[in-house]
Protein backbone atom coordinates (compact mmCIF):
# COMPACT_ATOMS: atom_id res chain seq x y z
CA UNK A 1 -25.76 59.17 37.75
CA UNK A 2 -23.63 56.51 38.74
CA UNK A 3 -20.10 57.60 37.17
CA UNK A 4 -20.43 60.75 38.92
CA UNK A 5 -20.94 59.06 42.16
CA UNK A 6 -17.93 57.03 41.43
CA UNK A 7 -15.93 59.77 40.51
CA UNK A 8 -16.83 61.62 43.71
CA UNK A 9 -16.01 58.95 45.98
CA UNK A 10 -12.43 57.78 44.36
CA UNK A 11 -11.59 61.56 43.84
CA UNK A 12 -12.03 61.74 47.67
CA UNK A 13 -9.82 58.97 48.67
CA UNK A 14 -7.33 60.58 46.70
CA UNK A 15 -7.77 64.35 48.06
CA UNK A 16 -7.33 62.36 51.58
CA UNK A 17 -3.83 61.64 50.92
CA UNK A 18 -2.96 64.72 49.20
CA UNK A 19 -1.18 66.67 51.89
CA UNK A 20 0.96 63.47 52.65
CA UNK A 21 4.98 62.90 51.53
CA UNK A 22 5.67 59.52 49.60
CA UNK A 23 7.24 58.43 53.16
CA UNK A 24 3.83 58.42 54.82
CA UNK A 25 2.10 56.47 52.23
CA UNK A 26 4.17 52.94 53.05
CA UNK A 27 3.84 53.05 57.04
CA UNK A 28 2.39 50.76 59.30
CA UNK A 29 3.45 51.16 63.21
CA UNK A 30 1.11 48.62 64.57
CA UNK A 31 -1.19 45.36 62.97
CA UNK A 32 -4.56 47.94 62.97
CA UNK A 33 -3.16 50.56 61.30
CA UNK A 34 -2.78 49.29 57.48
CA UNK A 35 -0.91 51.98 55.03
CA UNK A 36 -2.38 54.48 53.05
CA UNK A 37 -0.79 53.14 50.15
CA UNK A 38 -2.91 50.11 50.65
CA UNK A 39 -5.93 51.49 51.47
CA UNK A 40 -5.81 53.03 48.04
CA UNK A 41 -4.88 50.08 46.34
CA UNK A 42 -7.47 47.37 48.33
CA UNK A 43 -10.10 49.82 47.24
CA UNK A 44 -9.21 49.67 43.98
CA UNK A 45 -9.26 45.92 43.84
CA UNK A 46 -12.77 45.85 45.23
CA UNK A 47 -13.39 46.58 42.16
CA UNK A 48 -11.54 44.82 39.59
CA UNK A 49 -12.30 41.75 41.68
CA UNK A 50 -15.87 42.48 42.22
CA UNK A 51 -17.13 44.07 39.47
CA UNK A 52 -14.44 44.76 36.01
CA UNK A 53 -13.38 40.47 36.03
CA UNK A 54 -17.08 39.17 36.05
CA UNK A 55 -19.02 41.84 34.14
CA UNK A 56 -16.68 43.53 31.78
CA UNK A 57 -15.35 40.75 29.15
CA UNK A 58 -12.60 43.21 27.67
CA UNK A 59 -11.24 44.16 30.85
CA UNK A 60 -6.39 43.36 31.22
CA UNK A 61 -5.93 42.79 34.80
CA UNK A 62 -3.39 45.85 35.69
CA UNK A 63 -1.47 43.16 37.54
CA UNK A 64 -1.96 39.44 38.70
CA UNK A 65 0.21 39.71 41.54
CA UNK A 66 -2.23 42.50 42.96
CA UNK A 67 -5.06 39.90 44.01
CA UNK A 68 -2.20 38.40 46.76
CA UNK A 69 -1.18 42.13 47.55
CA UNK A 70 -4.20 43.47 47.95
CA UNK A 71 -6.66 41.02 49.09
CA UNK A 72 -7.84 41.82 52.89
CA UNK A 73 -9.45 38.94 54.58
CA UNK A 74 -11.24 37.25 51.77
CA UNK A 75 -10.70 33.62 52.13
CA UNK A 76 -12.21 32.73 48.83
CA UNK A 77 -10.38 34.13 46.53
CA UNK A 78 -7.32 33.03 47.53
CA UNK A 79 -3.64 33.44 49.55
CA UNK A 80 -2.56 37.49 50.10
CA UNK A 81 -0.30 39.47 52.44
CA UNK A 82 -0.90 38.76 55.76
CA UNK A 83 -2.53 42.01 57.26
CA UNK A 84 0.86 42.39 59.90
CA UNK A 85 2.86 42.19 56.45
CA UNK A 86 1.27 45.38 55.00
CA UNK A 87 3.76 47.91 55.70
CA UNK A 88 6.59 45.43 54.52
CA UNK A 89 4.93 45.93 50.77
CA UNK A 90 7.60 48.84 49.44
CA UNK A 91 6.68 47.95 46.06
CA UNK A 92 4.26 48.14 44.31
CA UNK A 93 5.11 52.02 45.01
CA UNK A 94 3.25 54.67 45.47
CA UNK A 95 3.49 55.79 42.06
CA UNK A 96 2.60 52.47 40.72
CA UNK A 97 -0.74 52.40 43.25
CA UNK A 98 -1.78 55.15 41.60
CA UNK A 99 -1.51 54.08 37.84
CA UNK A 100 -3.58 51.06 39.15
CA UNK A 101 -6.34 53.48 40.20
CA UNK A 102 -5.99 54.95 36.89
CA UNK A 103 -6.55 52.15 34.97
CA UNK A 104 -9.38 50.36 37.20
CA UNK A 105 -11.05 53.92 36.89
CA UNK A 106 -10.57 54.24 33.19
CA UNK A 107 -12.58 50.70 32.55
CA UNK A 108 -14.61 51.22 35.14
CA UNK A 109 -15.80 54.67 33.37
CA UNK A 110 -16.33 52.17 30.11
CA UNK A 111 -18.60 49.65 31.81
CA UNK A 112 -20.76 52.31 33.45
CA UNK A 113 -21.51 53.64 29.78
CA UNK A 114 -22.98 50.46 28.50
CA UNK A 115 -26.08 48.52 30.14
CA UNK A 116 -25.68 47.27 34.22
CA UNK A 117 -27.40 44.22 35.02
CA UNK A 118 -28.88 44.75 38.79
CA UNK A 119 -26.55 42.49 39.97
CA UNK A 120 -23.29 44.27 39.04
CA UNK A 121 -25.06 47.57 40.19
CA UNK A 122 -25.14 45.93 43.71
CA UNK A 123 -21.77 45.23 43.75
CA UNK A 124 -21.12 48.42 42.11
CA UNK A 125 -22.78 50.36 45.28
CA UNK A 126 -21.26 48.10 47.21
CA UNK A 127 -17.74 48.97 46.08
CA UNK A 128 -18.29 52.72 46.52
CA UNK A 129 -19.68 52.28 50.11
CA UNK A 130 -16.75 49.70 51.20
CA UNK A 131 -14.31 52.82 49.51
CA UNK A 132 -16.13 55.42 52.06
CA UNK A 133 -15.65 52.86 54.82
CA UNK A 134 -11.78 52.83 53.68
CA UNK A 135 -11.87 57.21 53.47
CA UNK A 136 -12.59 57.16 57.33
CA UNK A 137 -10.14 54.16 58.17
CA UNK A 138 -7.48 56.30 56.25
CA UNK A 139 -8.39 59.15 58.81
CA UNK A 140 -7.90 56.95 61.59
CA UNK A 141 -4.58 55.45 60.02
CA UNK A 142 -3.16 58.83 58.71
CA UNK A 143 -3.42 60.63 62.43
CA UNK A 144 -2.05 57.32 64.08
CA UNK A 145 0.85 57.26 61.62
CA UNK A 146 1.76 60.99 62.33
CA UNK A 147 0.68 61.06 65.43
CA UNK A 148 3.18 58.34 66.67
CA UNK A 149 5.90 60.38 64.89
CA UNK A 150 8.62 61.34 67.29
CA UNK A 151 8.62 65.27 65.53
CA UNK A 152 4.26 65.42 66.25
CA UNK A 153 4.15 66.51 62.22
CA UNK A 154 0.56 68.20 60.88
CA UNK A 155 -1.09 66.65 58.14
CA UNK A 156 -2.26 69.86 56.93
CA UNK A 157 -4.14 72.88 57.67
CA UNK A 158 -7.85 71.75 56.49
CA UNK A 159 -8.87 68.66 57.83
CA UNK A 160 -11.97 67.31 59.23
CA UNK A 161 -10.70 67.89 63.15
CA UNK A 162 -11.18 71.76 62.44
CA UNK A 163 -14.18 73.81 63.77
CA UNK A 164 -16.55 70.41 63.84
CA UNK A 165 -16.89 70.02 67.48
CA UNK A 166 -19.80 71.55 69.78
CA UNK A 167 -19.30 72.44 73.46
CA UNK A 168 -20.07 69.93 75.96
CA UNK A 169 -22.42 71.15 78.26
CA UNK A 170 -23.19 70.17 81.48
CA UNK A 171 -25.39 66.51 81.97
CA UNK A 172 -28.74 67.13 81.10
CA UNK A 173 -30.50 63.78 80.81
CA UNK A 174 -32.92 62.40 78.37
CA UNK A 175 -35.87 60.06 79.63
CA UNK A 176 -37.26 57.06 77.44
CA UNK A 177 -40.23 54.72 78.73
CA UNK A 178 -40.18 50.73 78.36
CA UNK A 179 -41.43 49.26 75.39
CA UNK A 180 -41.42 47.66 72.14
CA UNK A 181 -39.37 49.36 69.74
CA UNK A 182 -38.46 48.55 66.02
CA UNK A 183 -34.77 48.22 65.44
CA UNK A 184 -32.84 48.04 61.66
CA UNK A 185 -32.45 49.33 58.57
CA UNK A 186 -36.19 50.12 57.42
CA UNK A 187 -36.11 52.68 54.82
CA UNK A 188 -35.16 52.28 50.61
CA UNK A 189 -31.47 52.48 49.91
CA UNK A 190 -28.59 50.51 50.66
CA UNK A 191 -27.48 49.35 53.90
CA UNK A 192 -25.11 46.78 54.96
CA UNK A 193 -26.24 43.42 55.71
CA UNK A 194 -25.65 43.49 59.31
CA UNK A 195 -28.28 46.05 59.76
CA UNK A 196 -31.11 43.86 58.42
CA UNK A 197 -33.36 42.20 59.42
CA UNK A 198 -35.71 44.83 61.47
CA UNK A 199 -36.49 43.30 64.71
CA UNK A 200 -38.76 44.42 67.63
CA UNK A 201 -37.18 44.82 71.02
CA UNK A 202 -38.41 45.34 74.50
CA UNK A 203 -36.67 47.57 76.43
CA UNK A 204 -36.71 48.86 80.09
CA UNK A 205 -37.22 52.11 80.87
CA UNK A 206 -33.53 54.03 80.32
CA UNK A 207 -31.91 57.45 80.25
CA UNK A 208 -29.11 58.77 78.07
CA UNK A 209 -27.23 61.80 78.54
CA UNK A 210 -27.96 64.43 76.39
CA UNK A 211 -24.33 65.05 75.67
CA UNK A 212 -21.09 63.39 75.55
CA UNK A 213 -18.87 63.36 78.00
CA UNK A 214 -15.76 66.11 77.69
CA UNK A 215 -12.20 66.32 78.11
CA UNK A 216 -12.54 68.06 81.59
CA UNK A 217 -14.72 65.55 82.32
CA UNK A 218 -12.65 62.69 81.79
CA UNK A 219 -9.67 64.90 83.15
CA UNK A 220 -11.50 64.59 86.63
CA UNK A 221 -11.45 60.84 86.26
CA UNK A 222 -7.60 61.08 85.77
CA UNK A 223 -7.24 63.42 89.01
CA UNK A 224 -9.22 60.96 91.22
CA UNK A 225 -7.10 57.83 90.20
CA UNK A 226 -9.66 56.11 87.67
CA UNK A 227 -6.40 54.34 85.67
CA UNK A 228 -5.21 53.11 89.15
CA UNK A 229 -8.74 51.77 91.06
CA UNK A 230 -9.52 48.32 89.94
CA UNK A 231 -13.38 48.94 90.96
CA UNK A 232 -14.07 50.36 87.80
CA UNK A 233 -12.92 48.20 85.48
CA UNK A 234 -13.81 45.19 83.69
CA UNK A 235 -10.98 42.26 84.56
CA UNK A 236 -9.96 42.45 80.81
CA UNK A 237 -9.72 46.32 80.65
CA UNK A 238 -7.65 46.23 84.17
CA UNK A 239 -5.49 43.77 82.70
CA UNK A 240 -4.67 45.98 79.36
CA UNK A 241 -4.48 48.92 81.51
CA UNK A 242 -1.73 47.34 83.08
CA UNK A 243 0.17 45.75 80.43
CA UNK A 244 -0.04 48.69 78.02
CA UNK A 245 0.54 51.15 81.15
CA UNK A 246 -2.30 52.99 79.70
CA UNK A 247 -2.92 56.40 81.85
CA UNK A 248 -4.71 58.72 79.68
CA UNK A 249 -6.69 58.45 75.89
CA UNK A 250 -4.74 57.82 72.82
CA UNK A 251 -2.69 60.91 71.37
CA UNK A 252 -2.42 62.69 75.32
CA UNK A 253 0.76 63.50 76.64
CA UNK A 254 1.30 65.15 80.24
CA UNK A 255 4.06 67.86 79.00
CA UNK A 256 5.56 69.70 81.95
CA UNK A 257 2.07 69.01 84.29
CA UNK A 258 0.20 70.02 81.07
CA UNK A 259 -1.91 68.04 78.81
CA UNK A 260 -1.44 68.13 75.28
CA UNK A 261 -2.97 65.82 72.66
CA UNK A 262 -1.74 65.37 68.91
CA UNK A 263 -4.38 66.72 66.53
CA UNK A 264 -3.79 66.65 62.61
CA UNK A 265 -2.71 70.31 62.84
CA UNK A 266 0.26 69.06 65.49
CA UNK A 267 0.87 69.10 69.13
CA UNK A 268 -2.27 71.22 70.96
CA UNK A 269 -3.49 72.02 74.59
CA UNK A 270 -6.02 69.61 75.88
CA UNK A 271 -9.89 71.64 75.13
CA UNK A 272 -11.23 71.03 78.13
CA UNK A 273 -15.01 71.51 76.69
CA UNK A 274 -14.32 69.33 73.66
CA UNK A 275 -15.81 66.06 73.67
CA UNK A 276 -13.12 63.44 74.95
CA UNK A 277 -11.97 60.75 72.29
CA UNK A 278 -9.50 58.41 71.10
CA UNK A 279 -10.89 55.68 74.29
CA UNK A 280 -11.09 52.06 74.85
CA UNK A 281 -14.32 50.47 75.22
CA UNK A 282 -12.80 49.45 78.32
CA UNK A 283 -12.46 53.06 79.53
CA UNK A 284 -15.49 54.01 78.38
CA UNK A 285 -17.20 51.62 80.61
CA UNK A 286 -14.85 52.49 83.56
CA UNK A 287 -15.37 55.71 83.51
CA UNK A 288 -19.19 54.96 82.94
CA UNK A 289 -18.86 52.92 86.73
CA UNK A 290 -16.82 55.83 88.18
CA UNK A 291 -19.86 57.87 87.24
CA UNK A 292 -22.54 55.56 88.85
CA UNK A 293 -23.53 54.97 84.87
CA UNK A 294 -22.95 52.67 82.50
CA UNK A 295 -23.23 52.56 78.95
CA UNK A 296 -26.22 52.37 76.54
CA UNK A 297 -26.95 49.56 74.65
CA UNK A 298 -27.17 49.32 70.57
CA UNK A 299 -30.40 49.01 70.79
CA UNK A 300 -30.98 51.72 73.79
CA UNK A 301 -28.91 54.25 71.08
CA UNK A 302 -30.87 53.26 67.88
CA UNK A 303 -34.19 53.79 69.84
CA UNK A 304 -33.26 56.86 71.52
CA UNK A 305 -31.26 58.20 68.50
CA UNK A 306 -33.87 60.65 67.18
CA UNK A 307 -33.87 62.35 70.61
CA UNK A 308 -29.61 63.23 70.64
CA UNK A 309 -27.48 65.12 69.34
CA UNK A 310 -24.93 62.24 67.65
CA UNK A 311 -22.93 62.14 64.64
CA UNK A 312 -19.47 64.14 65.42
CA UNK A 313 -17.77 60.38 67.36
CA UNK A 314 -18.62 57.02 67.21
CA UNK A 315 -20.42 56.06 70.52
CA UNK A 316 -19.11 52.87 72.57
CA UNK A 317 -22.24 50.57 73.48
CA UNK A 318 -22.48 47.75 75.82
CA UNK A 319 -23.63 45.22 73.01
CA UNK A 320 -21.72 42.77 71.58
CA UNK A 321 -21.68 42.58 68.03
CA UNK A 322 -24.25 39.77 67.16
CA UNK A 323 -26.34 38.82 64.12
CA UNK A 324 -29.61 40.14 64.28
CA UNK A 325 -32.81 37.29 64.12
CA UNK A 326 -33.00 36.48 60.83
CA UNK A 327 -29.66 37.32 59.44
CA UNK A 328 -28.29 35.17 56.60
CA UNK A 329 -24.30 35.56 54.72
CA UNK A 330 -24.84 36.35 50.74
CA UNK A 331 -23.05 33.14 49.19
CA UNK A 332 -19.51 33.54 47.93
CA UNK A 333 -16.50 36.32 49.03
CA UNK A 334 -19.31 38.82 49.24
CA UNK A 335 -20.54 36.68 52.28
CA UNK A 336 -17.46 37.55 54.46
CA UNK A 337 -17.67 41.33 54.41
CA UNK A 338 -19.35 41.11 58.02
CA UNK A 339 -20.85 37.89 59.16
CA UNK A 340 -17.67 36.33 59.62
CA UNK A 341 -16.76 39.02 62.63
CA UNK A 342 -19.50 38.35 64.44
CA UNK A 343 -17.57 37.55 68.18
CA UNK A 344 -15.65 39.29 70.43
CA UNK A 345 -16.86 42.81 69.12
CA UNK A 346 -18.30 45.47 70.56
CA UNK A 347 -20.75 47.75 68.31
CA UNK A 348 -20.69 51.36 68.71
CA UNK A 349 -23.30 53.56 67.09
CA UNK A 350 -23.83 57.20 65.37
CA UNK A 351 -20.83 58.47 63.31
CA UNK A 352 -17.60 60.11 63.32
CA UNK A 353 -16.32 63.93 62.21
CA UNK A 354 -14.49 60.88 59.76
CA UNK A 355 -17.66 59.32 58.24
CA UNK A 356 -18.52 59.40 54.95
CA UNK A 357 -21.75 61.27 53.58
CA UNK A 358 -24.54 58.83 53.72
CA UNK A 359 -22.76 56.56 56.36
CA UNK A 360 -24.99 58.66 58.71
CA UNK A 361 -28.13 56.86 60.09
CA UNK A 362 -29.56 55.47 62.96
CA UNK A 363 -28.84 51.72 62.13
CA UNK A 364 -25.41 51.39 60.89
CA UNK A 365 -23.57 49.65 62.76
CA UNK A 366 -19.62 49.73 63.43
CA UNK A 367 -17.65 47.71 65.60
CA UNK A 368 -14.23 47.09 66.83
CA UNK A 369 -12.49 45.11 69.11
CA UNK A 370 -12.70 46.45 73.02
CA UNK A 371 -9.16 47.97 73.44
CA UNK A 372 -8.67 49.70 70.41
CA UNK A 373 -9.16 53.78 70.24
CA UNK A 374 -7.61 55.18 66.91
CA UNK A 375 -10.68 55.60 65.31
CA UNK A 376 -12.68 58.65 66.54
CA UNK A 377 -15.12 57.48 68.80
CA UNK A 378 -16.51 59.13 72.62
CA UNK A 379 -18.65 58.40 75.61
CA UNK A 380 -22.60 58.75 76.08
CA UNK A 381 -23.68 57.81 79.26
CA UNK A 382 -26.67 55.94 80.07
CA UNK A 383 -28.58 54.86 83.31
C-alpha cells in the first residue's frame, strides 16, 4: 500500500536524526553539506509542492514563506535561499520543521485515502524516492558535521558504519570479453530518468578487480609519496591537492605517527583491511596510475556488475556524467531534477552502506563533482 510506504520512508528520515542535539540540526560548515534541519524540511516540500497544491483542493499551505526556504535548485517555481545561505536559516526552528512534517504528513495520509490519478502517483513515488536520496545525503552531512567538530563527538552507537564492511582481500581479477552489451534501466519499476533510455555499447575487452581497494592499500600509496608525485595525477587533482594541502582521505588524521579516522562512533584506529573511503575522484584515479590501473568506466561497471561484489561504497568511474541517446527533460520543475547537471560530473556506480532500500541496482546512477569525498564512496580498479 502506498501510505505504508510513505510512512516507512518519512519515519526513517526522522529516526536518522534521532540521536542528534537541536545544535546539530542548524549546521552547515561548508556549501555541500546542507543542514539536517533542511533536509527534513526540503523533503517535506517535495511534497506539498509536488503533489498536496495540485491534487488535493482542500489542502492550507503550513507556510508561504517555506517555498523561498525550502526550495533547492528549482528555477521554476521561483526565488529561495541560496544553497551557501542554508545554515544561516535559524528559524524556522527545529521544532517548527517538524510541525511542518506533521502537517504535510497528516494531508498527505488524507489524499492517499481517496482515488490517485496516475499522474499524482508518479509524483507521489517520485517524492518518496527523492526523500531516500535525502536519508543518505543526511548520512553524508551528519558525519561531516560531527566529524569536523573540534571534540570528534559520536552520533550514536547504532549506525549504518557498524559491522557492514567485508575484508578486502588480496587482487584477484575478473576477466570480461569485447562486445555489445545492453546498458539502462530495463526492468518494471521506477527509475530515474537519467537511467533511461537502454542503449547498446561496444566495449573492449577489460578487467575489474574483484575487490576494492583497502585502507592498507591506500596506506602504501601514502608511504611511497603518491600526495607529493605529480605523475599520478590529473592537472586538476594536482592543483586541489595543492591548494587544499590534501595528504590523506577525508576524516584521517596522523595522531602521534598513527592514523586515526572519525567514524560515527568517534575517533578510531585506521582498519587496515577495511575498504578505503571518503576519496576524491581525483585520488581515485591517482592512485589507479600509481597502480599501473585506471578506473572502470560506467558502462565497464554496469556490464560487469553481475560478476562483483558492490553495494557497501559508491564506486568512482572514469565517465562523465552525460545524457544517454535518447534522453529527453519531463516539461516543467520536474524537468530539472537531473538533466540540468549534466557537465562537469563524474558518475560513480553501485551503492553505499548509506543507500536507501531499493536504490540498489545495476543502473542507477550517482554523480558528484570530482573533488568532493563526504559521501561514502571507494576504489575498484580496472585494466
Amino acid at each position: 500500500m502506498l501510505i505504508h510506504q510513505y510512512k516507512t520512508v518519512r519515519q526513517l528520515s526522522e529516526e536518522i536524526c534521532l540521536p542528534l542535539q537541536t545544535e546539530d540540526y542548524v549546521v552547515q560548515p561548508v556549501v555541500d553539506v546542507s543542514p539536517p534541519k533542511w533536509h527534513l524540511g526540503h523533503s517535506t516540500w517535495f511534497f506539498e509542492t509536488f503533489v498536496l497544491k495540485p491534487y488535493f483542493p482542500n489542502y492550507q499551505e503550513f507556510n508561504p514563506q517555506y517555498n523561498f526556504v525550502f526550495n533547492s535548485y528549482y528555477e521554476t517555481l521561483g526565488a529561495r535561499v541560496i544553497r551557501t545561505d542554508r545554515g544561516n536559516l535559524s528559524r524556522p526552528t527545529v521544532s517548527e520543521v517538524y510541525q511542518y512534517r506533521k502537517h504535510v504528513d497528516e494531508a498527505m495520509y488524507e489524499l492517499l485515502q481517496q482515488n490517485f490519478t496516475d499522474e499524482a502517483q508518479e509524483l507521489l513515488i517520485l517524492g518518496l524516492n527523492h526523500e531516500q536520496q535525502h536519508q543518505e545525503l543526511l548520512w553524508y552531512d551528519i558525519k561531516y558535521i560531527l566529524g569536523h567538530n573540534p571534540l570528534f563527538p559520536a552520533y550514536a552507537d547504532e549506525h549504518i558504519e557498524n559491522g557492514l564492511f567485508t575484508v578486502s582481500k588480496q587482487t584477484d581479477w575478473h576477466y570480461f570479453p569485447e562486445g555489445l552489451y545492453q546498458i539502462g534501466y530495463q526492468e518494471d519499476g521506477f527509475c530515474f530518468d537519467n537511467e533511461l533510455a537502454p542503449h547498446q555499447v561496444y566495449l573492449q575487452p577489460f578487467y575489474l578487480a574483484a575487490d576494492l581497494v583497502s585502507n592498507q592499500e591506500y596506506l602504501n600509496f601514502i608511504d611511497a609519496g603518491g600526495y607529493q608525485d605529480f605523475r599520478f595525477w590529473h592537472q586538476e587533482g594536482w592543483d586541489w591537492v595543492h591548494k587544499n594541502q590534501i595528504k590523506a582521505p577525508l576524516y584521517w588524521h596522523n595522531i602521534n605517527n598513527q592514523w586515526q579516522t572519525y567514524t560515527l562512533s568517534g575517533l578510531k584506529n585506521i582498519h587496515p583491511e577495511y575498504p578505503v573511503m571518503h576519496i576524491s575522484y581525483y585520488e581515485a584515479a591517482a592512485y589507479a596510475a600509481w597502480k599501473g590501473c585506471r578506473l572502470a568506466t560506467e558502462f565497464e561497471w554496469e556490464a560487469a556488475s553481475s560478476n562483483l561484489n558492490w553495494g557497501q561504497l559508491w564506486e568512482w568511474t572514469e565517465s562523465a556524467y552525460l545524457p544517454y541517446p535518447g534522453f529527453s527533460k519531463a516539461p516543467g520543475a520536474i524537468g530539472e531534477y537531473n538533466g540540468k547537471f549534466m557537465v562537469n560530473q563524474k558518475v560513480l556506480r553501485g551503492a553505499s552502506i548509506a543507500t536507501a532500500a531499493g536504490h540498489q541496482r545495476k543502473s542507477y546512477r550517482n554523480f558528484f563533482h570530482p573533488h568532493l569525498r563526504w559521501h561514502y564512496n571507494g576504489i575498484r580498479l580496472a585494466k
